[in-house]
C-alpha atoms as a PDB file:
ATOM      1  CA  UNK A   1     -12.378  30.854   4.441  1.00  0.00           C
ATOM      2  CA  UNK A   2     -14.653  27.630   6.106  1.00  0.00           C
ATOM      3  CA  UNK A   3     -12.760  24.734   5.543  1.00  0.00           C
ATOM      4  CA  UNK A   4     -15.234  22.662   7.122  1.00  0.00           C
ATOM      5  CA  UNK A   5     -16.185  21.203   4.166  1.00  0.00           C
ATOM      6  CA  UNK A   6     -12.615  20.916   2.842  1.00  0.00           C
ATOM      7  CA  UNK A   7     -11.894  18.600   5.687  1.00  0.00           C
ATOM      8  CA  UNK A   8     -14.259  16.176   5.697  1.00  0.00           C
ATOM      9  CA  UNK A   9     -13.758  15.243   2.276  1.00  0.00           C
ATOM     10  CA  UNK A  10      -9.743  15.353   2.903  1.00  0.00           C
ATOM     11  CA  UNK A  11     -10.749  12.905   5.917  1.00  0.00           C
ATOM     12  CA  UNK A  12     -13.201  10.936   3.429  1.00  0.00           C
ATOM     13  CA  UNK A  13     -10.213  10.676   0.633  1.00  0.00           C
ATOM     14  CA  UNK A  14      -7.857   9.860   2.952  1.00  0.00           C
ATOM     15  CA  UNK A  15      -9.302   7.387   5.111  1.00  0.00           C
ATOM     16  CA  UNK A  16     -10.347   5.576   1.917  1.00  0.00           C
ATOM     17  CA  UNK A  17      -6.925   5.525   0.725  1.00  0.00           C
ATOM     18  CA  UNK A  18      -5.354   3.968   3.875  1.00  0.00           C
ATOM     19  CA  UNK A  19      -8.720   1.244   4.245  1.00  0.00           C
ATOM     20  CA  UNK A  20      -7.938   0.187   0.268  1.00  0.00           C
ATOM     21  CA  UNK A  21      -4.104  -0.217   1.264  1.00  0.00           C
ATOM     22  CA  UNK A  22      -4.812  -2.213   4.338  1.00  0.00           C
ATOM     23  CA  UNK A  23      -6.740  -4.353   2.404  1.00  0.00           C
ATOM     24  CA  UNK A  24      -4.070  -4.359  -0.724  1.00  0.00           C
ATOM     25  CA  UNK A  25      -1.755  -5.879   1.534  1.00  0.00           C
ATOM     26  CA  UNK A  26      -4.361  -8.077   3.050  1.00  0.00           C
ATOM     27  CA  UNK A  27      -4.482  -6.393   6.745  1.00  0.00           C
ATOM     28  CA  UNK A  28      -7.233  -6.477   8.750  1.00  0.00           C
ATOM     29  CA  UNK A  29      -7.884  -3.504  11.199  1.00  0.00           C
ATOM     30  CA  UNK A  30      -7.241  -5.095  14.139  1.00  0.00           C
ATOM     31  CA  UNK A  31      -3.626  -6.530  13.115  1.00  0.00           C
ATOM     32  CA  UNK A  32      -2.505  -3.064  11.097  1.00  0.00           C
ATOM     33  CA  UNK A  33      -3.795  -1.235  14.334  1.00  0.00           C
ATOM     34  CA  UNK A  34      -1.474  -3.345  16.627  1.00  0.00           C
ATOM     35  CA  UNK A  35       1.290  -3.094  14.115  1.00  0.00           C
ATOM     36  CA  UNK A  36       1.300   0.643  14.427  1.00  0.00           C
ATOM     37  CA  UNK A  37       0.371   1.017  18.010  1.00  0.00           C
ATOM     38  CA  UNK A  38      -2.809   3.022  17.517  1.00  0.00           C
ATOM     39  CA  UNK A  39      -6.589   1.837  18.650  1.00  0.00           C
ATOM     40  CA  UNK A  40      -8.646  -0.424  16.270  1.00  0.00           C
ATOM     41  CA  UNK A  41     -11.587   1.825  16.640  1.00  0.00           C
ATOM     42  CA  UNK A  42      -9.445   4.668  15.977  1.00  0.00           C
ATOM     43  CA  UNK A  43      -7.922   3.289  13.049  1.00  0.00           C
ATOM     44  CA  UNK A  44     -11.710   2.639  11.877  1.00  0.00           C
ATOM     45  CA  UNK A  45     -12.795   5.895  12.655  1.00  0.00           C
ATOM     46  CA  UNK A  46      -9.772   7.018  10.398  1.00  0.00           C
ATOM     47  CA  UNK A  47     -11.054   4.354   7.816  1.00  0.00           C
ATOM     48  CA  UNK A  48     -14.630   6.307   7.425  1.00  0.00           C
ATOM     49  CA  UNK A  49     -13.868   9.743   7.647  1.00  0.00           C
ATOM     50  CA  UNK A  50     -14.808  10.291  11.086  1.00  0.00           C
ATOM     51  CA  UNK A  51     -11.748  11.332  12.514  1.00  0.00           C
ATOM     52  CA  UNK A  52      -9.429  13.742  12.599  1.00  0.00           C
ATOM     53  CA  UNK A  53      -5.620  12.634  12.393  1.00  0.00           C
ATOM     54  CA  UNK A  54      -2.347  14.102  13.332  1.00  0.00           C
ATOM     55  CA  UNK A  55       0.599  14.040  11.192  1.00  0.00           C
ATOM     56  CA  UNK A  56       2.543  11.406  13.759  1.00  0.00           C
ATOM     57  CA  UNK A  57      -0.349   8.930  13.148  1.00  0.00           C
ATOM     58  CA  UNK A  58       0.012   9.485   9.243  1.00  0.00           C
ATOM     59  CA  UNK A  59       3.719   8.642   9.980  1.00  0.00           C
ATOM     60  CA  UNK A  60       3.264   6.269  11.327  1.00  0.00           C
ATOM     61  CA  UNK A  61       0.562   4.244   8.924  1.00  0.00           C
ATOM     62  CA  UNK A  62       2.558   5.442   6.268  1.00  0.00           C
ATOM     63  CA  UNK A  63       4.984   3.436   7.621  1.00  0.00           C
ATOM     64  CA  UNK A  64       3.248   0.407   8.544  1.00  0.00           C
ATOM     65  CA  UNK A  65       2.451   0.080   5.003  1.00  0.00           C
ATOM     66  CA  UNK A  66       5.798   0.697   3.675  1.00  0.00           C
ATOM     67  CA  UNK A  67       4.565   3.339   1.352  1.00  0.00           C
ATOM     68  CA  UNK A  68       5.311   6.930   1.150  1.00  0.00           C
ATOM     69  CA  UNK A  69       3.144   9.707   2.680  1.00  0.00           C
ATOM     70  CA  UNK A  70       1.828  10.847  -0.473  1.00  0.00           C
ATOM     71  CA  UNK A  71      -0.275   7.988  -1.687  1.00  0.00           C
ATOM     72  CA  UNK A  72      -2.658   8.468   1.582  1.00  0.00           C
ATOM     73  CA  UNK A  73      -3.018  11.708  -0.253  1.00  0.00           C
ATOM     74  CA  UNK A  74      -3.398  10.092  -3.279  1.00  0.00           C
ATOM     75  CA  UNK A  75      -6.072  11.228  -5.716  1.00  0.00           C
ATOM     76  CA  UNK A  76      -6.614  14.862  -4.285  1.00  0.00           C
ATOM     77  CA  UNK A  77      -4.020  16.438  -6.748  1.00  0.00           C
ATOM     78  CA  UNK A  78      -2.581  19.461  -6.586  1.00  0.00           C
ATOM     79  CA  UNK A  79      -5.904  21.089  -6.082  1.00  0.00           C
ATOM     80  CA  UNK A  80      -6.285  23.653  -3.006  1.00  0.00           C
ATOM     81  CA  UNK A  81      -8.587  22.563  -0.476  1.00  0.00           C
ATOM     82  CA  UNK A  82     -11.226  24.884  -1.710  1.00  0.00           C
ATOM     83  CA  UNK A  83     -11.476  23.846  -4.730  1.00  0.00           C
ATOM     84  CA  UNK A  84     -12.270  20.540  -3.974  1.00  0.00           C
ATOM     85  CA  UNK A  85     -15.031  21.498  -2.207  1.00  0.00           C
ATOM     86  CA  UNK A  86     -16.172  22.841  -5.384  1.00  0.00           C
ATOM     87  CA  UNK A  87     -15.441  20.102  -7.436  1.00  0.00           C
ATOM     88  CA  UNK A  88     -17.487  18.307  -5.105  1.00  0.00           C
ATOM     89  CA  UNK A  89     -20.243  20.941  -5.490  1.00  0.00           C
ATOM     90  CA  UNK A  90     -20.256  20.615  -9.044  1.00  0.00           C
ATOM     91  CA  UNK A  91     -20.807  16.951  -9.989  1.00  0.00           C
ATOM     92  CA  UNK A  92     -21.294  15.145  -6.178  1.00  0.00           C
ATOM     93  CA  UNK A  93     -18.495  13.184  -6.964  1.00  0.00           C
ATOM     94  CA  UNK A  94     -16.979  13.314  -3.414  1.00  0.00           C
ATOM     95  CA  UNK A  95     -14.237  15.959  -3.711  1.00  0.00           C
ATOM     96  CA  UNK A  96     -12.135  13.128  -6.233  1.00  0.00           C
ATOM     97  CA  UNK A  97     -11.208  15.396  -9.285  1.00  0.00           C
ATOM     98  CA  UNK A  98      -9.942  11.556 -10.648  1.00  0.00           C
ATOM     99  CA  UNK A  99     -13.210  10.480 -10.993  1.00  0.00           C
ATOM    100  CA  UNK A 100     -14.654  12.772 -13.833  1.00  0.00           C
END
């Protein structure tokens, strides 16, 4: 199976996810970066999509926002990764099965 596809729109949701809770909790890049010890640009990288993460950095953010590890997941269901790729197929709407 290619999960290319499947990634990048994991990355996409994801990286979303932690830029709208930075900004719930009124954090810019730069400060949340330095609060969790990882590079502004990689933290903005994150942000768009661009970058792959590892689990300790997801820890670690998940952390530094005081919420739990699933709502940087939030919004990709229970859906395989697959199938979000045909969601995404379907109706361009991203890989978001929320947004129907």
């Amino acid at each position: 199976m290619d999960t290319v596809d499947a990634c990048k729109i994991v990355r996409a949701h994801v990286g979303g996810n932690v830029g709208r809770l930075c900004h719930d909790k009124g954090l810019s890049q730069t400060t949340f970066a330095n609060m969790v010890g990882i590079d502004r640009s990689h933290l903005n990288r994150l942000i768009r999509g661009r970058n792959n993460v590892t689990l300790d950095v997801l820890v670690k953010i998940a952390d530094g926002l005081n919420v739990p590890l699933t709502d940087l997941f939030f919004g990709l269901d229970d859906a395989p990764p697959r199938c979000l790729v045909e969601y995404d197929a379907q109706d361009g709407t991203a890989g978001d099965p929320g947004k129907k």
